[in-house]
C-alpha atoms as a PDB file:
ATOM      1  CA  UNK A   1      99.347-194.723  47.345  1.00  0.00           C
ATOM      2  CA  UNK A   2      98.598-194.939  43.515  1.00  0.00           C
ATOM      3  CA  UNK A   3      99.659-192.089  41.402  1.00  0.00           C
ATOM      4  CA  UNK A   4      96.310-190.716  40.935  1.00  0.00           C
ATOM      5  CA  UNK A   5      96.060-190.338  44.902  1.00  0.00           C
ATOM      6  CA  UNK A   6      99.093-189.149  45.133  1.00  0.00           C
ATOM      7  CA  UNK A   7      98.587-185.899  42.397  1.00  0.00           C
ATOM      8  CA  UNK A   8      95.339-184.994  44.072  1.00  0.00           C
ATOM      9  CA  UNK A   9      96.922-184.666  46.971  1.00  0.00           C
ATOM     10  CA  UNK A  10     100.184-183.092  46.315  1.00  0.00           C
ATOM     11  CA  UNK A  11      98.064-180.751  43.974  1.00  0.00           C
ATOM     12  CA  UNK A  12      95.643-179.705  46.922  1.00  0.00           C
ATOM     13  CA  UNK A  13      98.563-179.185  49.075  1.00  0.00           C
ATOM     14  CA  UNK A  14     100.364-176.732  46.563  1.00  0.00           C
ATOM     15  CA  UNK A  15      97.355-175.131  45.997  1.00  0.00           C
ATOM     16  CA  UNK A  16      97.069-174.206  49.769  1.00  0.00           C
ATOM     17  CA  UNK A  17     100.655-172.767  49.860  1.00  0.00           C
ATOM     18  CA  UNK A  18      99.811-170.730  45.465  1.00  0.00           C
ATOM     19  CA  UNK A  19     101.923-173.101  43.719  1.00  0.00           C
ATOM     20  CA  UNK A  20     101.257-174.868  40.701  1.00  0.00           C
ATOM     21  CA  UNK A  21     102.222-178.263  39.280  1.00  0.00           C
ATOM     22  CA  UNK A  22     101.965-180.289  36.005  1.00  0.00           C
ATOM     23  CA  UNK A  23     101.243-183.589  35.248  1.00  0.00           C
ATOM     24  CA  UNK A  24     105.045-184.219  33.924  1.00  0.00           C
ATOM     25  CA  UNK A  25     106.368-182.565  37.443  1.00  0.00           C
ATOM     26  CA  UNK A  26     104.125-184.972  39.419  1.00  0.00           C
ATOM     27  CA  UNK A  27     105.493-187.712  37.740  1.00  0.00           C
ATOM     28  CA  UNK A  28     108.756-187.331  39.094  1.00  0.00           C
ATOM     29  CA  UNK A  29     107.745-186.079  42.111  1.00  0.00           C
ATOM     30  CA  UNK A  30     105.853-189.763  42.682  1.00  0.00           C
ATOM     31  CA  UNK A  31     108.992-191.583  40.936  1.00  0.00           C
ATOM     32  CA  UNK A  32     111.123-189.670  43.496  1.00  0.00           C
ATOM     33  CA  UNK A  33     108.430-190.793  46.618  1.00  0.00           C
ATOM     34  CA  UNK A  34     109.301-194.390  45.550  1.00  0.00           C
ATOM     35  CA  UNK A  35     112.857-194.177  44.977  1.00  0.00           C
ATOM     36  CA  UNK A  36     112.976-192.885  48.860  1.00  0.00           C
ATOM     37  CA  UNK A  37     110.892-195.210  50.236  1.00  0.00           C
ATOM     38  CA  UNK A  38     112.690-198.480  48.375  1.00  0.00           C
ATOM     39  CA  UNK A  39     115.948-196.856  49.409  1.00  0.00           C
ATOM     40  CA  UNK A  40     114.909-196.047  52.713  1.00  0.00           C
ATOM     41  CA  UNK A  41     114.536-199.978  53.889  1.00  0.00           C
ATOM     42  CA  UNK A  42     118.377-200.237  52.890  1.00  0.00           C
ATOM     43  CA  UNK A  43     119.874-196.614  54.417  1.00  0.00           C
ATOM     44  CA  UNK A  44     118.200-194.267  56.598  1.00  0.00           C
ATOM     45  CA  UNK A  45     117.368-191.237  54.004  1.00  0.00           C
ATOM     46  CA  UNK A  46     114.218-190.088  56.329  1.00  0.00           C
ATOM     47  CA  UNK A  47     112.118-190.666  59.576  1.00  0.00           C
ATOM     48  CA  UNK A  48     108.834-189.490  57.392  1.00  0.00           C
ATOM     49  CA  UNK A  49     107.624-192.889  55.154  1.00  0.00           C
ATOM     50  CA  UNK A  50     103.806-192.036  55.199  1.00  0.00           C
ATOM     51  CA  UNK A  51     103.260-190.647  51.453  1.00  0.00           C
ATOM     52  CA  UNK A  52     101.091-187.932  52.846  1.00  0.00           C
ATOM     53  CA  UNK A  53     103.760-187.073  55.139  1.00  0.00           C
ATOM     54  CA  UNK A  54     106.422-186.812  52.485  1.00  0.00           C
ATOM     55  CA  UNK A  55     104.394-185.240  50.132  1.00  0.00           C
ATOM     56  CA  UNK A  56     104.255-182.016  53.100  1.00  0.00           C
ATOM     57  CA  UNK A  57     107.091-182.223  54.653  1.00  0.00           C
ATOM     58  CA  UNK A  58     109.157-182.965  52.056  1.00  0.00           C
ATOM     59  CA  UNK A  59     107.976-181.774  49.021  1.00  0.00           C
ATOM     60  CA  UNK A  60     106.010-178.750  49.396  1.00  0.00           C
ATOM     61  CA  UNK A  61     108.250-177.819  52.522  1.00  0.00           C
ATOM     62  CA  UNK A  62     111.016-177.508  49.816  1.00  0.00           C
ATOM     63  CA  UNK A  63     109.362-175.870  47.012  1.00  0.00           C
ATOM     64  CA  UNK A  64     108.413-172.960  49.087  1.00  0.00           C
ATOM     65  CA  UNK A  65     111.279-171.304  48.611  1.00  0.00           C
ATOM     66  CA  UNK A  66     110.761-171.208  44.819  1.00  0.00           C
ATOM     67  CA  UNK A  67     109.374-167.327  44.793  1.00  0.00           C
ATOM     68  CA  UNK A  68     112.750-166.518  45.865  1.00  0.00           C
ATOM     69  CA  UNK A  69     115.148-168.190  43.444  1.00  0.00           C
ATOM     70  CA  UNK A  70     114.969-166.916  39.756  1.00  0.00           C
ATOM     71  CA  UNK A  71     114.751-169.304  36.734  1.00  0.00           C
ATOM     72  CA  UNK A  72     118.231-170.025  35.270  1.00  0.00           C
ATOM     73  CA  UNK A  73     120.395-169.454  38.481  1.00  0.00           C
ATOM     74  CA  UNK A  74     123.185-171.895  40.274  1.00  0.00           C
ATOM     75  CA  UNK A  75     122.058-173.472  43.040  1.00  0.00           C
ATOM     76  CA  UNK A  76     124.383-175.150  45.801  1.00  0.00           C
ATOM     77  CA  UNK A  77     122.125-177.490  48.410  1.00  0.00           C
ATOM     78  CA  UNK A  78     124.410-177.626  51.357  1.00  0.00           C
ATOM     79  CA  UNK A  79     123.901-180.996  53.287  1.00  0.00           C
ATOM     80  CA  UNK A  80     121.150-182.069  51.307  1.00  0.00           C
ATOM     81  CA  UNK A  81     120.478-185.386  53.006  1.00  0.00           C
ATOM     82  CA  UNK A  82     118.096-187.156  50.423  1.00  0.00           C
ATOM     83  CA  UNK A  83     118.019-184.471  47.850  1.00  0.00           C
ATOM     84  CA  UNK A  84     116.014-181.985  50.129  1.00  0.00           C
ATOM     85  CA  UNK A  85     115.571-178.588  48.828  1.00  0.00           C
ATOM     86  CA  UNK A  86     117.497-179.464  46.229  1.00  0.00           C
ATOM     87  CA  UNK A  87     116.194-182.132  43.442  1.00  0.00           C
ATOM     88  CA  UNK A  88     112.438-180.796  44.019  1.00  0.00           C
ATOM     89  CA  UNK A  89     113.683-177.491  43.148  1.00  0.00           C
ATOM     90  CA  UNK A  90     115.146-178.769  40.378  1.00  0.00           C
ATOM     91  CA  UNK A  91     111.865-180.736  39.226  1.00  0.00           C
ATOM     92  CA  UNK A  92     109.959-178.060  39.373  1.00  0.00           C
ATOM     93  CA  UNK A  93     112.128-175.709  36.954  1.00  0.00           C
ATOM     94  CA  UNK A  94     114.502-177.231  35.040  1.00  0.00           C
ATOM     95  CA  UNK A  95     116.326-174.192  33.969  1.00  0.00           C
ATOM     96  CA  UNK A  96     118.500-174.084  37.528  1.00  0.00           C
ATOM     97  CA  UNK A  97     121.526-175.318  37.248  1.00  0.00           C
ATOM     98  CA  UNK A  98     121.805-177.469  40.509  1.00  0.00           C
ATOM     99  CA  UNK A  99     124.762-179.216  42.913  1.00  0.00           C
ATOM    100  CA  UNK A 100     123.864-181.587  45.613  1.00  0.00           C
ATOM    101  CA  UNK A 101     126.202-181.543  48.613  1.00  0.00           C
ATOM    102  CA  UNK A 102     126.438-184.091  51.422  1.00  0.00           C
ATOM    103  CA  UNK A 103     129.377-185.375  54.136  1.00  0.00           C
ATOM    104  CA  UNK A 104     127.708-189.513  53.670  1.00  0.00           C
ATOM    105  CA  UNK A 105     128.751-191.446  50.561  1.00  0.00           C
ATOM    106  CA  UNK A 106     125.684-193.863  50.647  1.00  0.00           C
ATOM    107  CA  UNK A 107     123.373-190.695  50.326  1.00  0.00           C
ATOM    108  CA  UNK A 108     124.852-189.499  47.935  1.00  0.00           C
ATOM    109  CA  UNK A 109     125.139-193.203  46.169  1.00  0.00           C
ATOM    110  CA  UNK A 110     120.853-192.756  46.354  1.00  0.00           C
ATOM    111  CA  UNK A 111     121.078-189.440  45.103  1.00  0.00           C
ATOM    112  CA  UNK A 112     123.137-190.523  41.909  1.00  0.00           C
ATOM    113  CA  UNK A 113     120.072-193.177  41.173  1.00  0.00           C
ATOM    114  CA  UNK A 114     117.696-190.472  41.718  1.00  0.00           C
ATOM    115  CA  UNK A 115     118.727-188.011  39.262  1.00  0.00           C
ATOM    116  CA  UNK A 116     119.627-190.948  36.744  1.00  0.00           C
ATOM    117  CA  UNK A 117     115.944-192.252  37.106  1.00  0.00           C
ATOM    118  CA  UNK A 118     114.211-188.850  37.191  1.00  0.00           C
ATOM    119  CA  UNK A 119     116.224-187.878  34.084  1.00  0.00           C
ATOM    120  CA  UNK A 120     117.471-184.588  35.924  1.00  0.00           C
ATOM    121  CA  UNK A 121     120.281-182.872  33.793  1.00  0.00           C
ATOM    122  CA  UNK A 122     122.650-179.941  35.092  1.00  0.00           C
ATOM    123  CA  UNK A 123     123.047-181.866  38.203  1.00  0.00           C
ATOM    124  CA  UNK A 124     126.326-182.430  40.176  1.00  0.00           C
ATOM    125  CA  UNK A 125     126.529-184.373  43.194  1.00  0.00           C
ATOM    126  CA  UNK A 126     129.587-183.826  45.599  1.00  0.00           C
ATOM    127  CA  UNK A 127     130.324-186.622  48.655  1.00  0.00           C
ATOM    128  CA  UNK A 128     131.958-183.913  51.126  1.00  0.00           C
ATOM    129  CA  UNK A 129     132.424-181.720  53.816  1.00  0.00           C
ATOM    130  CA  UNK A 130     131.364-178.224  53.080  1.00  0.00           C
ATOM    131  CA  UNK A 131     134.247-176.838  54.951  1.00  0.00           C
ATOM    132  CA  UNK A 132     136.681-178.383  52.577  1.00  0.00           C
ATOM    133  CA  UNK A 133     134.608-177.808  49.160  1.00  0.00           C
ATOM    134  CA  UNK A 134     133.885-173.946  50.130  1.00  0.00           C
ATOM    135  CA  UNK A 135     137.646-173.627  49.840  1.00  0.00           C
ATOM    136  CA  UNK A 136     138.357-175.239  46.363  1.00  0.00           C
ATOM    137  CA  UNK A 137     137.868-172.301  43.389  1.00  0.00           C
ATOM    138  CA  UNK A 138     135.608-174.370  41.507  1.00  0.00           C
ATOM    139  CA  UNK A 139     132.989-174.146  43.969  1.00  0.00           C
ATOM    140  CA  UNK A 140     133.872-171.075  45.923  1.00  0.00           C
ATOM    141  CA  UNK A 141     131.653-167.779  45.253  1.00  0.00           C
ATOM    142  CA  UNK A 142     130.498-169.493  42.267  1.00  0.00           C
ATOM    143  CA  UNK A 143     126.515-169.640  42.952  1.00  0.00           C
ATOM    144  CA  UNK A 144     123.750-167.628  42.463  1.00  0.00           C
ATOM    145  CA  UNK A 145     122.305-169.080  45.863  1.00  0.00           C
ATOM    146  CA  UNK A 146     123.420-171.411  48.657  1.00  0.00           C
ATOM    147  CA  UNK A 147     120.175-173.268  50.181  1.00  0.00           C
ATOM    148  CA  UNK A 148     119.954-175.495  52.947  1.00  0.00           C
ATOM    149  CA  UNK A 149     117.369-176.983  54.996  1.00  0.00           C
ATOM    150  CA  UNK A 150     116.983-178.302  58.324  1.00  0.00           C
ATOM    151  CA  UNK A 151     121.429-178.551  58.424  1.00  0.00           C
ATOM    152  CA  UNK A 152     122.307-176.743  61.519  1.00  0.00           C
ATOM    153  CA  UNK A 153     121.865-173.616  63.884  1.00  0.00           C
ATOM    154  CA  UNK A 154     121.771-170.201  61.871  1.00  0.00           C
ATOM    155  CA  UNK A 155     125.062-169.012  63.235  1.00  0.00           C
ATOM    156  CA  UNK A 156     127.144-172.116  62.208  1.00  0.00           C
ATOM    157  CA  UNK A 157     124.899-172.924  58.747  1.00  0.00           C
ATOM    158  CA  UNK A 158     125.857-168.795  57.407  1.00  0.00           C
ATOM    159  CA  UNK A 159     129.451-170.386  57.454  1.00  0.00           C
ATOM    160  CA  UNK A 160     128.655-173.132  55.439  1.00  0.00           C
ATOM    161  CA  UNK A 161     126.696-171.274  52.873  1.00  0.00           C
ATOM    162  CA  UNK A 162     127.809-167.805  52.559  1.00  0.00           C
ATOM    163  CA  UNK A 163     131.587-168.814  50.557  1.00  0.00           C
ATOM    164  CA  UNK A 164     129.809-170.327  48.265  1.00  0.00           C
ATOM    165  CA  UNK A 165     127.703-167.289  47.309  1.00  0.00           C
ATOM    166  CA  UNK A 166     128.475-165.520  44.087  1.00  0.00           C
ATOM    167  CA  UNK A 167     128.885-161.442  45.346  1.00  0.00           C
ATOM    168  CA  UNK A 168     125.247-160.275  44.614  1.00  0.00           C
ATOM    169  CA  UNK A 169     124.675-163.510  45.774  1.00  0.00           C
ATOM    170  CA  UNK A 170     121.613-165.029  48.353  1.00  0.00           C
ATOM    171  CA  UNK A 171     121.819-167.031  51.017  1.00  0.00           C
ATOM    172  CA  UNK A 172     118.971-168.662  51.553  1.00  0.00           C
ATOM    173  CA  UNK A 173     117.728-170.622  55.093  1.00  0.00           C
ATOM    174  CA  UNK A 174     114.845-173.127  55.878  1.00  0.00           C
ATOM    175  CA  UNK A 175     114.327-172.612  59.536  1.00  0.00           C
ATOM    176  CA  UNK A 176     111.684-173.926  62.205  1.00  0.00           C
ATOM    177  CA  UNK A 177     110.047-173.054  65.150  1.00  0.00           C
ATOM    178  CA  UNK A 178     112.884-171.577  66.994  1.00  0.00           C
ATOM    179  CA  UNK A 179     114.447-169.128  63.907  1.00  0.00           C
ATOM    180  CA  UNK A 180     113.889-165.860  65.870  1.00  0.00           C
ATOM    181  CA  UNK A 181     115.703-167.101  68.569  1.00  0.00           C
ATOM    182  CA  UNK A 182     118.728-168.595  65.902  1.00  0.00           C
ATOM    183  CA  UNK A 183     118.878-164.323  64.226  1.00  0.00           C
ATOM    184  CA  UNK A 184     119.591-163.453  67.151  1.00  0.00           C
ATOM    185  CA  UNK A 185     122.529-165.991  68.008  1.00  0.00           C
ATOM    186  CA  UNK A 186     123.356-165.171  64.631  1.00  0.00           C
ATOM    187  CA  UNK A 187     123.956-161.921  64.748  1.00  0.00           C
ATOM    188  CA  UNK A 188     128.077-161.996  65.311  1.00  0.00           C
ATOM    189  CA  UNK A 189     128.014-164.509  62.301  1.00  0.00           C
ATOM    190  CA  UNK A 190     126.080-161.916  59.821  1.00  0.00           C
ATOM    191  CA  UNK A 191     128.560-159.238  60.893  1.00  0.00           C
ATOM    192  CA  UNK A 192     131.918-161.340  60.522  1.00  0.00           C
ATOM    193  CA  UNK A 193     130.841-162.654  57.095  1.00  0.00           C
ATOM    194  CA  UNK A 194     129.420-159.371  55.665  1.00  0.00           C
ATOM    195  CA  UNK A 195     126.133-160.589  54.486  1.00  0.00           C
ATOM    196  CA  UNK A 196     122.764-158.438  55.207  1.00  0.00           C
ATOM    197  CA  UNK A 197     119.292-159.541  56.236  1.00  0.00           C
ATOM    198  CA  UNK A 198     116.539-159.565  53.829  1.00  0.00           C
ATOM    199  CA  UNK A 199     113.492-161.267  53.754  1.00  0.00           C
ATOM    200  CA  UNK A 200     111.893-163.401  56.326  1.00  0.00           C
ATOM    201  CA  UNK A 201     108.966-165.307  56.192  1.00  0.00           C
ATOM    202  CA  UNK A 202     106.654-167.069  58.530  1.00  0.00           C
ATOM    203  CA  UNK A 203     104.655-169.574  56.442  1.00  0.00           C
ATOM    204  CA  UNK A 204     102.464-172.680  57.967  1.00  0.00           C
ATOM    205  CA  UNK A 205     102.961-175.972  56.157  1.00  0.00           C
ATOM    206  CA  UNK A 206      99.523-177.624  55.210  1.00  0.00           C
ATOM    207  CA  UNK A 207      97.616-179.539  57.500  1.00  0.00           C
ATOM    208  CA  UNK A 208      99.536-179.526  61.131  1.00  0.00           C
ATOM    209  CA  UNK A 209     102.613-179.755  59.442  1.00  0.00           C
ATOM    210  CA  UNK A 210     104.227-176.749  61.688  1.00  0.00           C
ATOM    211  CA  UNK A 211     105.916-173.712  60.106  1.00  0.00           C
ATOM    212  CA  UNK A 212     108.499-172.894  58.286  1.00  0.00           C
ATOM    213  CA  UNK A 213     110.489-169.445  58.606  1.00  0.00           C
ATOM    214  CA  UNK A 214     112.666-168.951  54.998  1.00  0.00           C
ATOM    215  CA  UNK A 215     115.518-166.322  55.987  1.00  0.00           C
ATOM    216  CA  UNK A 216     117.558-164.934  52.785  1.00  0.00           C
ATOM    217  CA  UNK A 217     120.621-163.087  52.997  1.00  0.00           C
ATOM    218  CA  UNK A 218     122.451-161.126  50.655  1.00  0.00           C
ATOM    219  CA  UNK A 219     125.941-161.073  50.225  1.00  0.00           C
ATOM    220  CA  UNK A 220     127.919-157.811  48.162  1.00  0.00           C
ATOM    221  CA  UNK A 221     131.406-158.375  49.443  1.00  0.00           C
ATOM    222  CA  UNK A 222     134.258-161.461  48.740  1.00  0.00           C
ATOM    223  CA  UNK A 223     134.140-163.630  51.947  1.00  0.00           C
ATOM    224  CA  UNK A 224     137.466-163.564  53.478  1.00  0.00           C
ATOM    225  CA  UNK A 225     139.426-166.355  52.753  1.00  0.00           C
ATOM    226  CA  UNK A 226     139.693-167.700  56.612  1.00  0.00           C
ATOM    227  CA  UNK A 227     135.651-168.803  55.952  1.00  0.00           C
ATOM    228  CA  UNK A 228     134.938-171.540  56.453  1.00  0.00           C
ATOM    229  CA  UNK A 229     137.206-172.699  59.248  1.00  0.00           C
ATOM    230  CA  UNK A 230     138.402-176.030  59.315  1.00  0.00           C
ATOM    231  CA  UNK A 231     136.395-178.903  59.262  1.00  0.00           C
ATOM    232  CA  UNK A 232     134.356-179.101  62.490  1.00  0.00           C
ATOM    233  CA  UNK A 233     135.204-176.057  63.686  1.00  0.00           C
ATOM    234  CA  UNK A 234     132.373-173.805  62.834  1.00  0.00           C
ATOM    235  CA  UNK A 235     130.118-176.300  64.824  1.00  0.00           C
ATOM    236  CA  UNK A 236     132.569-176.462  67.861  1.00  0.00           C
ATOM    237  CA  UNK A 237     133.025-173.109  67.826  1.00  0.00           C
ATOM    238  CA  UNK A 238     130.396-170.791  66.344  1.00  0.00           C
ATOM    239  CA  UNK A 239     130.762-167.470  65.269  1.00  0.00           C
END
């Protein structure tokens, strides 16, 4: 897919879901197609290689979330795989301040090429467990939001995210099919780590792309310093 192709239809696609993209932001977003795809014959970064594929599922699928993040916040992207919410967040406004978390070293080896080529600044990429980096005080309560997509259940992702929220702080959740039935395994989780509910959204990606359910959470107290358990615990054991 040439580049031309490729901004008619990513532009179609926003347009379908109200956002809005520039000729500067499609640039990347194509630079960023390629840089996955080349990588992707060397590492598995993603199942989805068809350009029309990645530009939905991918792409827009991560920028929905955009109405609910405002300009000039900290961002942490908790297990962010091949950059996912987090570097098209960042391409689309530059003004968050963004950090790229992820347990595999040879992701995050593609996502150090990827923000080098794409020119992203204000970008920090961690190799890391969140368990272990949601106890050391640089990171701890020190974002605006904590974001992650497509990670783990509901009840074992809040303990991820939620330490790393600033107080005032969102939490914010990219969920599937099966997110009503994850709030209400959840609901132990919310209570232990003091967070409340707020929005949630049912959205359909374009095409027959499925749907998307974004779940934020706010968060007004410190999290108690036992969160997050151990490594591997809050999977083997959820809250």
């Amino acid at each position: 897919m040439n580049i031309e192709e490729f901004s008619n239809e990513f532009v179609e696609q926003a347009k379908k879901v109200g956002i809005e993209v520039n000729e500067k932001q499609l640039s990347k977003f194509y630079q960023y197609m390629n840089l996955l795809l080349e990588w992707n014959n060397k590492i598995n970064l993603t199942s989805i290689t068809d350009p029309k594929e990645i530009i939905t599922k991918h792409f827009i699928d991560s920028i929905l979330v955009l109405k609910y993040i405002n300009p000039e916040s900290t961002i942490i992207d908790v297990g962010t795989g091949a950059g996912f919410p987090g570097i098209p967040l960042k391409i689309m406004n530059n003004s968050y301040k963004v950090t790229l978390l992820d347990s595999l070293n040879k992701r995050t080896i593609f996502l150090n090429e990827a923000v080098e080529k794409l020119k992203l600044e204000e970008v920090e990429i961690i190799h890391g467990r969140a368990e272990e980096y949601a106890q050391n005080t640089k990171y701890r309560e020190m974002y605006d939001y904590a974001i992650s997509r497509a990670v783990a259940p509901l009840n074992v992702l809040l303990e991820y995210l939620v330490p790393y929220t600033k107080i005032n702080g969102r939490i914010i959740a990219m969920k599937g099919c099966n997110a009503e039935e994850e709030i209400k395994c959840a609901e132990n989780a919310i209570k232990r780590l003091n967070i409340f509910p707020r929005e949630k959204e049912r959205l359909e990606l374009p095409g027959e792309s499925g749907e998307r359910y974004i779940l934020t959470f706010e968060k007004n107290k410190k999290t108690e310093k036992i969160y997050p358990r151990k490594a591997g615990t809050p999977k083997k054991k959820p809250l």
